[in-house]
N, C-alpha and C. Protein backbone atom coordinates (compact mmCIF):
# COMPACT_ATOMS: atom_id res chain seq x y z
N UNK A 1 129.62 72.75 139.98
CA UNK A 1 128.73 73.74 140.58
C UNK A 1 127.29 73.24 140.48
N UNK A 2 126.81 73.26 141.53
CA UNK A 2 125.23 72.83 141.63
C UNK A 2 124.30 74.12 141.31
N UNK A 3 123.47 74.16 140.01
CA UNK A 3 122.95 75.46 139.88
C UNK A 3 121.16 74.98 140.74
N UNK A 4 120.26 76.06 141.12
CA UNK A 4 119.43 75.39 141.97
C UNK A 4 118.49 76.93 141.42
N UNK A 5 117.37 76.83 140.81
CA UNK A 5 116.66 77.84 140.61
C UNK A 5 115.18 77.69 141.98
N UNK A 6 114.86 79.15 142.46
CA UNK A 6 114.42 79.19 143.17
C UNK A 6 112.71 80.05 142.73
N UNK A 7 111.55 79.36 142.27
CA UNK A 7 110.39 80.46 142.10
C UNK A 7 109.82 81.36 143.82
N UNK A 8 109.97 82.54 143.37
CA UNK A 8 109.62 83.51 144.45
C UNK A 8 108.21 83.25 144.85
N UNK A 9 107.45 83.16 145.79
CA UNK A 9 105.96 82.99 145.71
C UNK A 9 105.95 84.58 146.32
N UNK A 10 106.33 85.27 146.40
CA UNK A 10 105.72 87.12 147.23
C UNK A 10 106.89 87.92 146.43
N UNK A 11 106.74 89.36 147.50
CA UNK A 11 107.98 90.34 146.47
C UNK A 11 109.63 90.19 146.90
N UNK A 12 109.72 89.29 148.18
CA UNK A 12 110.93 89.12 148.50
C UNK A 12 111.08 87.89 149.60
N UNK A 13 111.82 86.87 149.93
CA UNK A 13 112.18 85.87 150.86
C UNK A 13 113.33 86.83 151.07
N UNK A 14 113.43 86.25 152.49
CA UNK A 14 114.93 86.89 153.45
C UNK A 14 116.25 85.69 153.39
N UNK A 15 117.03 86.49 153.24
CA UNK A 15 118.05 85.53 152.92
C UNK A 15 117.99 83.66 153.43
N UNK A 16 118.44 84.06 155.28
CA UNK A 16 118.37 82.51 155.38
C UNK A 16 117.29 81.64 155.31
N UNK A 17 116.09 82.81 155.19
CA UNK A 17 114.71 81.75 154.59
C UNK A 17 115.17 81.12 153.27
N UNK A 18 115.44 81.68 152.38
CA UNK A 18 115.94 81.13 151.40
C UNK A 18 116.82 79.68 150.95
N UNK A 19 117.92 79.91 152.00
CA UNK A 19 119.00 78.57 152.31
C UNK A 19 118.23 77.57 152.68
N UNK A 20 117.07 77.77 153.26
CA UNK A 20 116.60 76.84 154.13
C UNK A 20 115.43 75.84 152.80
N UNK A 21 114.68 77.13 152.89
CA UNK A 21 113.93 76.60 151.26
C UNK A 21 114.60 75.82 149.84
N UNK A 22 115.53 76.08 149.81
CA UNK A 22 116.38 75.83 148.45
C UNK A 22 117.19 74.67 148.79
N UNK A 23 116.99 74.04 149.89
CA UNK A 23 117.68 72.84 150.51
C UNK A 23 118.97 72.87 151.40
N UNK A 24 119.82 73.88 151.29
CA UNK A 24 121.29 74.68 151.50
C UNK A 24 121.37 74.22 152.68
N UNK A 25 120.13 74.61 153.69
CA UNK A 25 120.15 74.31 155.24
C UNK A 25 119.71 73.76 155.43
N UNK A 26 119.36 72.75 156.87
CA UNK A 26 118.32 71.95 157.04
C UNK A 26 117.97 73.51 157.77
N UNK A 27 117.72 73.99 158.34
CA UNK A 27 116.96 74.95 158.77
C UNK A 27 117.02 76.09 158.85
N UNK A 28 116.30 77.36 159.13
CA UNK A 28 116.51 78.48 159.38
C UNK A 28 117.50 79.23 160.05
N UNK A 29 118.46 79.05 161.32
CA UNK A 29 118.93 78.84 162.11
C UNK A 29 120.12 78.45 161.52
N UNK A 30 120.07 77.35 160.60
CA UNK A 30 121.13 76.66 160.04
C UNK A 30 121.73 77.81 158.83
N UNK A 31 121.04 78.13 158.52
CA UNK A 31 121.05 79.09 157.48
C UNK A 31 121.46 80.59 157.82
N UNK A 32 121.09 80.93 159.02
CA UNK A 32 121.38 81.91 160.14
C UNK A 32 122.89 81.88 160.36
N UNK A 33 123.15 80.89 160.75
CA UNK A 33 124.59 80.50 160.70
C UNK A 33 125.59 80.77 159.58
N UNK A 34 125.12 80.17 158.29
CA UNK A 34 126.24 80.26 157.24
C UNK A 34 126.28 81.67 157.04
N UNK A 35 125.37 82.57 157.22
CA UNK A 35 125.47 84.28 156.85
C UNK A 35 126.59 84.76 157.54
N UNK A 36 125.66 84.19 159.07
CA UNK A 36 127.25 85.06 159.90
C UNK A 36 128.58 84.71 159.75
N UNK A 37 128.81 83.89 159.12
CA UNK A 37 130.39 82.48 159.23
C UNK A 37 130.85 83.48 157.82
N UNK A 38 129.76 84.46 156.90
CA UNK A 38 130.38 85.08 156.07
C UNK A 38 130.78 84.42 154.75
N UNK A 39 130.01 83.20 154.49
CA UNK A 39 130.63 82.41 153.60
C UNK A 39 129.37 82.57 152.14
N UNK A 40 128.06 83.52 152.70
CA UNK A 40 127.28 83.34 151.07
C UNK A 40 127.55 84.78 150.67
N UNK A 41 127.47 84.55 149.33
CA UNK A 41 127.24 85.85 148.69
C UNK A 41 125.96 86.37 147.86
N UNK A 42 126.19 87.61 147.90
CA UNK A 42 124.71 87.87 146.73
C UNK A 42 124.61 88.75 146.15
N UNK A 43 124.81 88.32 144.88
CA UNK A 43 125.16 88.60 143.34
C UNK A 43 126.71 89.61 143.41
N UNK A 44 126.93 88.15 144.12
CA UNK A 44 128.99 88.35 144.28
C UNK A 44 129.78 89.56 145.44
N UNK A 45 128.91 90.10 146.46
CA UNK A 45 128.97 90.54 147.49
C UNK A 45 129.22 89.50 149.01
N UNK A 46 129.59 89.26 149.70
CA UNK A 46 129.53 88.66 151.08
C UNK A 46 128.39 89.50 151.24
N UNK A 47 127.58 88.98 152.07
CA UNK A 47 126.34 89.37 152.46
C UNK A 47 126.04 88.87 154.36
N UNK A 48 126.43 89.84 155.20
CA UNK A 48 126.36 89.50 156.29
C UNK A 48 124.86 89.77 157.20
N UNK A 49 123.87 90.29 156.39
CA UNK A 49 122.50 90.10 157.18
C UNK A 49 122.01 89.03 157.03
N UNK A 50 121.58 88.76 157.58
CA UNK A 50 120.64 87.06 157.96
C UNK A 50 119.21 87.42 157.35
N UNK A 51 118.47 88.59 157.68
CA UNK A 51 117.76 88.94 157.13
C UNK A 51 117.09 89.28 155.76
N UNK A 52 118.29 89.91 154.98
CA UNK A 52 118.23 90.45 153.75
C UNK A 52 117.63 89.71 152.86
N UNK A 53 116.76 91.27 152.29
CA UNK A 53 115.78 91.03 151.38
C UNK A 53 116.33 90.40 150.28
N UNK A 54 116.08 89.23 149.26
CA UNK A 54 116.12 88.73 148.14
C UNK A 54 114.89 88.72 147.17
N UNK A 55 115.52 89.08 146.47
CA UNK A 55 114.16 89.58 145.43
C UNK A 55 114.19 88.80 143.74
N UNK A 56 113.48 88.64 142.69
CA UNK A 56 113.74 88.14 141.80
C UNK A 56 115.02 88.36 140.87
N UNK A 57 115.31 87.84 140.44
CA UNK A 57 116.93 88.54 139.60
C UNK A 57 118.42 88.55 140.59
N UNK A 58 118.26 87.98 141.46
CA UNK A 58 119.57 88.04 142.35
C UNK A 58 119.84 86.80 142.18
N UNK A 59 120.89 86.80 142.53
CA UNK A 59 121.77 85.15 142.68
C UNK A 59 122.68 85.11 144.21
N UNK A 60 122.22 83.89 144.60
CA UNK A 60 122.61 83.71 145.54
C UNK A 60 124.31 82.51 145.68
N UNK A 61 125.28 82.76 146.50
CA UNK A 61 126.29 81.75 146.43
C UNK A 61 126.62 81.17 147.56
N UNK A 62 126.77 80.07 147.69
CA UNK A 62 127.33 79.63 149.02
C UNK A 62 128.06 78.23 148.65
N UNK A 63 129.72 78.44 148.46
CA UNK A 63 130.60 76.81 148.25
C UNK A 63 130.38 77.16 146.90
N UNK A 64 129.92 75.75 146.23
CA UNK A 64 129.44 75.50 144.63
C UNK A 64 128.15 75.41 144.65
N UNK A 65 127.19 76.15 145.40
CA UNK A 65 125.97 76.33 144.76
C UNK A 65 125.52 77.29 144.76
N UNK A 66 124.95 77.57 143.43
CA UNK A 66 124.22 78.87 143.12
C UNK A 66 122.69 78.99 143.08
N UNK A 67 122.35 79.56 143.55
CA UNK A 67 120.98 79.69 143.18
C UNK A 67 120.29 81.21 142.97
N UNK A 68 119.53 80.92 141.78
CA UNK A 68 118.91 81.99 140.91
C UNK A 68 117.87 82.03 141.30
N UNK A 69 117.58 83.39 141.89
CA UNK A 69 115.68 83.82 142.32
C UNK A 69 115.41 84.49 141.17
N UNK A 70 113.78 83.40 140.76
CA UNK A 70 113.25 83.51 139.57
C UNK A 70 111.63 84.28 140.18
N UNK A 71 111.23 85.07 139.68
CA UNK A 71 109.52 85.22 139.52
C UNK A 71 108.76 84.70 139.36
């Protein structure tokens, strides 16, 4: 499992901004994609908005990587 900690710079990134930032995707779009395909979770939910707010203290999953949004 690839663990991948993420520092928040505001009060929330949107999900596939996130994938994209954290390396997951090459892009936004790309990242857009894996939501709908239904394959990330967050903090062990499937998570089907593309949008959704992520905030500090969540964990994100997609395959074997996790990544922890830190403050």
């Amino acid at each position: 499992m690839q663990a991948i900690e993420f520092q928040l710079r505001g009060e929330f990134v949107e999900l596939c901004n996130l994938l994209k930032l954290a390396g997951v995707a090459d892009s936004g779009g790309a990242g857009k994609a894996l939501v709908a395909e239904g394959v990330v979770s967050v903090d062990g939910q499937v998570e089907l908005r593309k949008t959704a707010k992520i905030r500090a203290g969540q964990v994100v999953s997609l395959g074997d990587v996790r990544i922890t949004v830190l403050k």
